[in-house]
N, C-alpha and C. Protein backbone atom coordinates (compact mmCIF):
# COMPACT_ATOMS: atom_id res chain seq x y z
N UNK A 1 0.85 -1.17 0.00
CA UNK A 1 0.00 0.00 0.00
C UNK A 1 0.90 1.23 0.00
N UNK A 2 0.21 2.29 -0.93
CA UNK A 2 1.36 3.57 -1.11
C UNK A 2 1.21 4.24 0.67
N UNK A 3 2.53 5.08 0.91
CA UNK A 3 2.54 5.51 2.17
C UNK A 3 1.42 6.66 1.87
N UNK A 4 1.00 7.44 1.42
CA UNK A 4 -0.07 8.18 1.81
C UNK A 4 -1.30 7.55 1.89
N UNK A 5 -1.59 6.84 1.35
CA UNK A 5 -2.78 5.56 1.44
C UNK A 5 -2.64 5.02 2.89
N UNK A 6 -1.27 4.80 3.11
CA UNK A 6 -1.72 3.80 4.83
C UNK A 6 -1.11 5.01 5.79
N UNK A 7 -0.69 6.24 5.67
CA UNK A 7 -1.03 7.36 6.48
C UNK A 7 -2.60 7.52 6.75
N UNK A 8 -3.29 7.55 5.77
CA UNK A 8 -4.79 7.74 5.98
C UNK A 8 -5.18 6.34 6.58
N UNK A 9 -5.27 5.41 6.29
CA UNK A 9 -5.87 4.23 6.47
C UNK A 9 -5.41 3.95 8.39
N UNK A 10 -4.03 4.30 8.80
CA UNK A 10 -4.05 4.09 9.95
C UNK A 10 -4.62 5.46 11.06
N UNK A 11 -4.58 6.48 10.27
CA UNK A 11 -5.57 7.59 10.81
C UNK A 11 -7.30 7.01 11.45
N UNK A 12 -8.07 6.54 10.39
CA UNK A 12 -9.09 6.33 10.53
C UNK A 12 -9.13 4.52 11.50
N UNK A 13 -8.05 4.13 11.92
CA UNK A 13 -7.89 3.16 13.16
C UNK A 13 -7.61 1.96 12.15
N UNK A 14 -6.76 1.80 11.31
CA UNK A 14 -6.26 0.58 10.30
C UNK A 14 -4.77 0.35 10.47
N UNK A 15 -5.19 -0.83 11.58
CA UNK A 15 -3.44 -1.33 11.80
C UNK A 15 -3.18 -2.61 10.85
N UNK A 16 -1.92 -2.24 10.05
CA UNK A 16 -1.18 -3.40 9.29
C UNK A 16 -1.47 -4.74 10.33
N UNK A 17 -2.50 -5.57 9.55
CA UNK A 17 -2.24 -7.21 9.64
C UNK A 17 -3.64 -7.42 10.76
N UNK A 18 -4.21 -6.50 11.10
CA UNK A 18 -5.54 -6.05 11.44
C UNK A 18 -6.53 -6.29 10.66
N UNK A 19 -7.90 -7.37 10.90
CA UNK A 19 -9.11 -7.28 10.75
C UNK A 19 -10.11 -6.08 10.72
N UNK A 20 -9.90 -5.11 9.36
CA UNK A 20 -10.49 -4.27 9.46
C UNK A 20 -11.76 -4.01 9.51
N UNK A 21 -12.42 -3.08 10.82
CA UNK A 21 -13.62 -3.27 11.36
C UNK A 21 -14.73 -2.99 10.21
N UNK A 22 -15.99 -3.72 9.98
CA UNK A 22 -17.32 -3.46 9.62
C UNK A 22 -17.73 -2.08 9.26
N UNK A 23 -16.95 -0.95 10.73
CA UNK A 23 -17.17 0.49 10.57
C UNK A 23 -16.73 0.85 9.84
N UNK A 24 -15.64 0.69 9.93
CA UNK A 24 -14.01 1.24 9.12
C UNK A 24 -14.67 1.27 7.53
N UNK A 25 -15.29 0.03 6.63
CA UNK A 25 -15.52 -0.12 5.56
C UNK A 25 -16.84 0.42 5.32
N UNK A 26 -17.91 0.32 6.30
CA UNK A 26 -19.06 0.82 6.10
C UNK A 26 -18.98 2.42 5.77
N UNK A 27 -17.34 3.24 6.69
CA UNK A 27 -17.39 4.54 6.49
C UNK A 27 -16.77 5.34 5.34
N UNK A 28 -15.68 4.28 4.66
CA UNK A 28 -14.83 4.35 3.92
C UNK A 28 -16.21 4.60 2.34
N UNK A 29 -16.89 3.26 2.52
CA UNK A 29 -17.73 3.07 1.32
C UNK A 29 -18.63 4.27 1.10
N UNK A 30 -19.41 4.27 2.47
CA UNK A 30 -20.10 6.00 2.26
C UNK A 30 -19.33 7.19 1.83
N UNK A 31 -18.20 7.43 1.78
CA UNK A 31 -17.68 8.25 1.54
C UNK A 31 -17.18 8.33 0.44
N UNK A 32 -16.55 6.84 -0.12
CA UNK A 32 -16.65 6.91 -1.64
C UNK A 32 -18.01 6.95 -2.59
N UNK A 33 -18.85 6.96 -2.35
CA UNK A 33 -20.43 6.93 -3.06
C UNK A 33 -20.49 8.23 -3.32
N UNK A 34 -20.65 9.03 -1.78
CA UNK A 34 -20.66 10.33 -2.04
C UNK A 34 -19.75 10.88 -2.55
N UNK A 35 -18.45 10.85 -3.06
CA UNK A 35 -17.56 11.33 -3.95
C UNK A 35 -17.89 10.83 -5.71
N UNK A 36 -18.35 9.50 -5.55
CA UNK A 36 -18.66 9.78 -6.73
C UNK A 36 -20.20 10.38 -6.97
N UNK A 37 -20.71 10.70 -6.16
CA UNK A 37 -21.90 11.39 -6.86
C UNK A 37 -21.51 12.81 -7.00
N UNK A 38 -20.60 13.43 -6.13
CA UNK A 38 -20.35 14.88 -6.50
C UNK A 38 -19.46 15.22 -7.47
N UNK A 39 -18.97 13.73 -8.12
CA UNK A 39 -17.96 14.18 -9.61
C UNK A 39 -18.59 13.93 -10.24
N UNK A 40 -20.21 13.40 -10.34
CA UNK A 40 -21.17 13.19 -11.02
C UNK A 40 -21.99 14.65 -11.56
N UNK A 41 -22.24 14.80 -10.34
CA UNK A 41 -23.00 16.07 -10.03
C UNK A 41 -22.25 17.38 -10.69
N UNK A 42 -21.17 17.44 -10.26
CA UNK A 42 -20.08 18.28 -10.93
C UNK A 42 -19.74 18.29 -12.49
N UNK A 43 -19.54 16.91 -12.53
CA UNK A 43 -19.31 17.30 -14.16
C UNK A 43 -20.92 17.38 -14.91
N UNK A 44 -21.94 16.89 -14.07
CA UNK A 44 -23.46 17.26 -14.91
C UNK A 44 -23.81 18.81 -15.36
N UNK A 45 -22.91 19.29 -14.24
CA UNK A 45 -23.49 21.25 -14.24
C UNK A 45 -22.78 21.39 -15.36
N UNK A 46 -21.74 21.00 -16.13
CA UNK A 46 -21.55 21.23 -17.68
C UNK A 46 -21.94 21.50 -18.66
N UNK A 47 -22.06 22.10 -19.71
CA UNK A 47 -23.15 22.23 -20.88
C UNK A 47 -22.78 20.80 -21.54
N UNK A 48 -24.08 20.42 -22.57
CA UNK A 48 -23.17 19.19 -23.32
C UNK A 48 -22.14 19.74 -24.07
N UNK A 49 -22.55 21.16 -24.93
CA UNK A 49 -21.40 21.46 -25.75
C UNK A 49 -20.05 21.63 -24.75
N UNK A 50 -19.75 21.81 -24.17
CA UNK A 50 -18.19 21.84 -22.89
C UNK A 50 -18.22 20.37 -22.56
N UNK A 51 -18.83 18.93 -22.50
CA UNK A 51 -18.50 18.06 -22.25
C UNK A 51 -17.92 17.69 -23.49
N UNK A 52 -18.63 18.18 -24.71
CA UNK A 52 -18.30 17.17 -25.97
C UNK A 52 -19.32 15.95 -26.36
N UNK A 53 -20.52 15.98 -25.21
CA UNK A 53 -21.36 15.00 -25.42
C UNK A 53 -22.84 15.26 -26.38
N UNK A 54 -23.57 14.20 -27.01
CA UNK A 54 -24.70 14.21 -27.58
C UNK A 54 -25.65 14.84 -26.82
N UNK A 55 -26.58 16.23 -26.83
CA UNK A 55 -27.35 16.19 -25.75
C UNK A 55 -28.55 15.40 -26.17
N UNK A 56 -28.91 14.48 -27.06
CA UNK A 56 -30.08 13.81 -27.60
C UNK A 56 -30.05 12.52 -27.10
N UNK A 57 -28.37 11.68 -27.45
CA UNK A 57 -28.54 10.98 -26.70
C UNK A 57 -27.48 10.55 -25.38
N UNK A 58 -26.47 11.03 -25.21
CA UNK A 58 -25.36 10.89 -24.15
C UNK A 58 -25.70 11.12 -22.76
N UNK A 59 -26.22 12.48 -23.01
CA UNK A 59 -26.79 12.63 -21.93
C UNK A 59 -27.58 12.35 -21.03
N UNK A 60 -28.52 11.89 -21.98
CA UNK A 60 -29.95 10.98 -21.45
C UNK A 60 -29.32 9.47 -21.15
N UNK A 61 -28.64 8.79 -21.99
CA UNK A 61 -28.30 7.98 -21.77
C UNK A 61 -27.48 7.59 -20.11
N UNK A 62 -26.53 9.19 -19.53
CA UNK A 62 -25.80 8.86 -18.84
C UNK A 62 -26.47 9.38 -17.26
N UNK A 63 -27.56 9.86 -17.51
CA UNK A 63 -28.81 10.33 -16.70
C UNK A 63 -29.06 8.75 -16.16
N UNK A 64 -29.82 7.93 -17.06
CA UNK A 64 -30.51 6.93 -16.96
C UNK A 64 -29.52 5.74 -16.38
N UNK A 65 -28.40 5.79 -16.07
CA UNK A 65 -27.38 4.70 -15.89
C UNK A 65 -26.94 5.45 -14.56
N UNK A 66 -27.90 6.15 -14.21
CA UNK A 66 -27.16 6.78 -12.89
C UNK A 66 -28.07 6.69 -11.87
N UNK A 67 -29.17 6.84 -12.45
CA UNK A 67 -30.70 6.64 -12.12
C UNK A 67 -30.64 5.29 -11.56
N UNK A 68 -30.17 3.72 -12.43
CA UNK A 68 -30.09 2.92 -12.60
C UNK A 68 -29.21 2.38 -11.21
N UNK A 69 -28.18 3.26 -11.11
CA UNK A 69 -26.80 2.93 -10.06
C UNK A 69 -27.57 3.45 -8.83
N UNK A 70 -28.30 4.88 -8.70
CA UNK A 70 -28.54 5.02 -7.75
C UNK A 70 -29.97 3.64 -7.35
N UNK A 71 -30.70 3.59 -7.96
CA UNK A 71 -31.33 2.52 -7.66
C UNK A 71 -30.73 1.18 -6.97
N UNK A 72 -29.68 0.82 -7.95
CA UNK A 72 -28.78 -0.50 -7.25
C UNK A 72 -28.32 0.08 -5.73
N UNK A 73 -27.61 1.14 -6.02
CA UNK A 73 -27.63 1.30 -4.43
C UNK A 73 -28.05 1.26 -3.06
N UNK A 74 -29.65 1.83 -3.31
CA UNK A 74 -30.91 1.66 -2.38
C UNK A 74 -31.71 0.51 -2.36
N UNK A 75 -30.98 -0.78 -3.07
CA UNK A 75 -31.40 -1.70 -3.31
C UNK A 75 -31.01 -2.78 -2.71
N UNK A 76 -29.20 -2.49 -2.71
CA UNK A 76 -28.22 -3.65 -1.84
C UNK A 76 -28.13 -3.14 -0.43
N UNK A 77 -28.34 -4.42 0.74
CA UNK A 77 -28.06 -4.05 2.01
C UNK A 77 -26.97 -3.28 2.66
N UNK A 78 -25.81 -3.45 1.65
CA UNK A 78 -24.82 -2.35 2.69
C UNK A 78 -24.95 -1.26 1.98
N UNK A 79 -25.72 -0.70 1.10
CA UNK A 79 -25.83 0.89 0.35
C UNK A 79 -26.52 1.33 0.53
N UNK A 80 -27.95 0.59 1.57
CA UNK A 80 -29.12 1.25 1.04
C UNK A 80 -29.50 2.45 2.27
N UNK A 81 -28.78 2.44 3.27
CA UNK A 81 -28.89 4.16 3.82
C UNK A 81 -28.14 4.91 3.35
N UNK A 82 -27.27 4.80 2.40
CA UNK A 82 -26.89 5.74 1.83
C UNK A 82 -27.09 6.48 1.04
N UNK A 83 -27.39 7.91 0.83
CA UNK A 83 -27.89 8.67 -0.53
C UNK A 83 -26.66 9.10 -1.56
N UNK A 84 -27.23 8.46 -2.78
CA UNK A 84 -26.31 8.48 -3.96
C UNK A 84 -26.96 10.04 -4.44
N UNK A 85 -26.25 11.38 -4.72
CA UNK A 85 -27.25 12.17 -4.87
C UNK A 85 -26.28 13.26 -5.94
N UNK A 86 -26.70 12.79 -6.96
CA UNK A 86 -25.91 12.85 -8.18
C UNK A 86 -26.90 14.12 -8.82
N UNK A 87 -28.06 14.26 -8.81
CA UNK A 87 -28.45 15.19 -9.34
C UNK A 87 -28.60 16.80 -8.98
């Protein structure tokens, strides 16, 4: 593991060769969800013309696959208190 990776990782209570706790991953995961919904969210406030994308169909398309993810999310037991909130 890179040293800034297990600087953080033993911050949040992750000792090398340690059974990392239930919390530890439950908090880690929420926090990656919500990062990707705000690079979601972020790159959505874009025009299509500044993405480079179709607005007829790319967009809609990448709407609907997010729609789709956030659904899977609120769907599986370890995601589903979490809000995916991409829009």
């Amino acid at each position: 593991m890179p040293r800034a990776r297990t600087n953080r990782a033993l911050a949040h209570g992750f000792e090398p060769g340690a059974v990392v706790s239930t919390y530890l991953l439950t908090y880690l995961l929420e926090k990656a969800i919500k990062a990707l919904a705000k690079a979601w969210k972020d790159t959505l406030k874009k025009g299509d013309a500044e993405l480079g994308i179709d607005p007829e169909f790319t967009r809609p398309g990448i709407e609907s696959l997010l729609e789709q993810l956030e659904d899977d999310f609120s769907s599986c037991e370890p995601t589903q208190d979490f809000k995916f909130k991409w829009r």
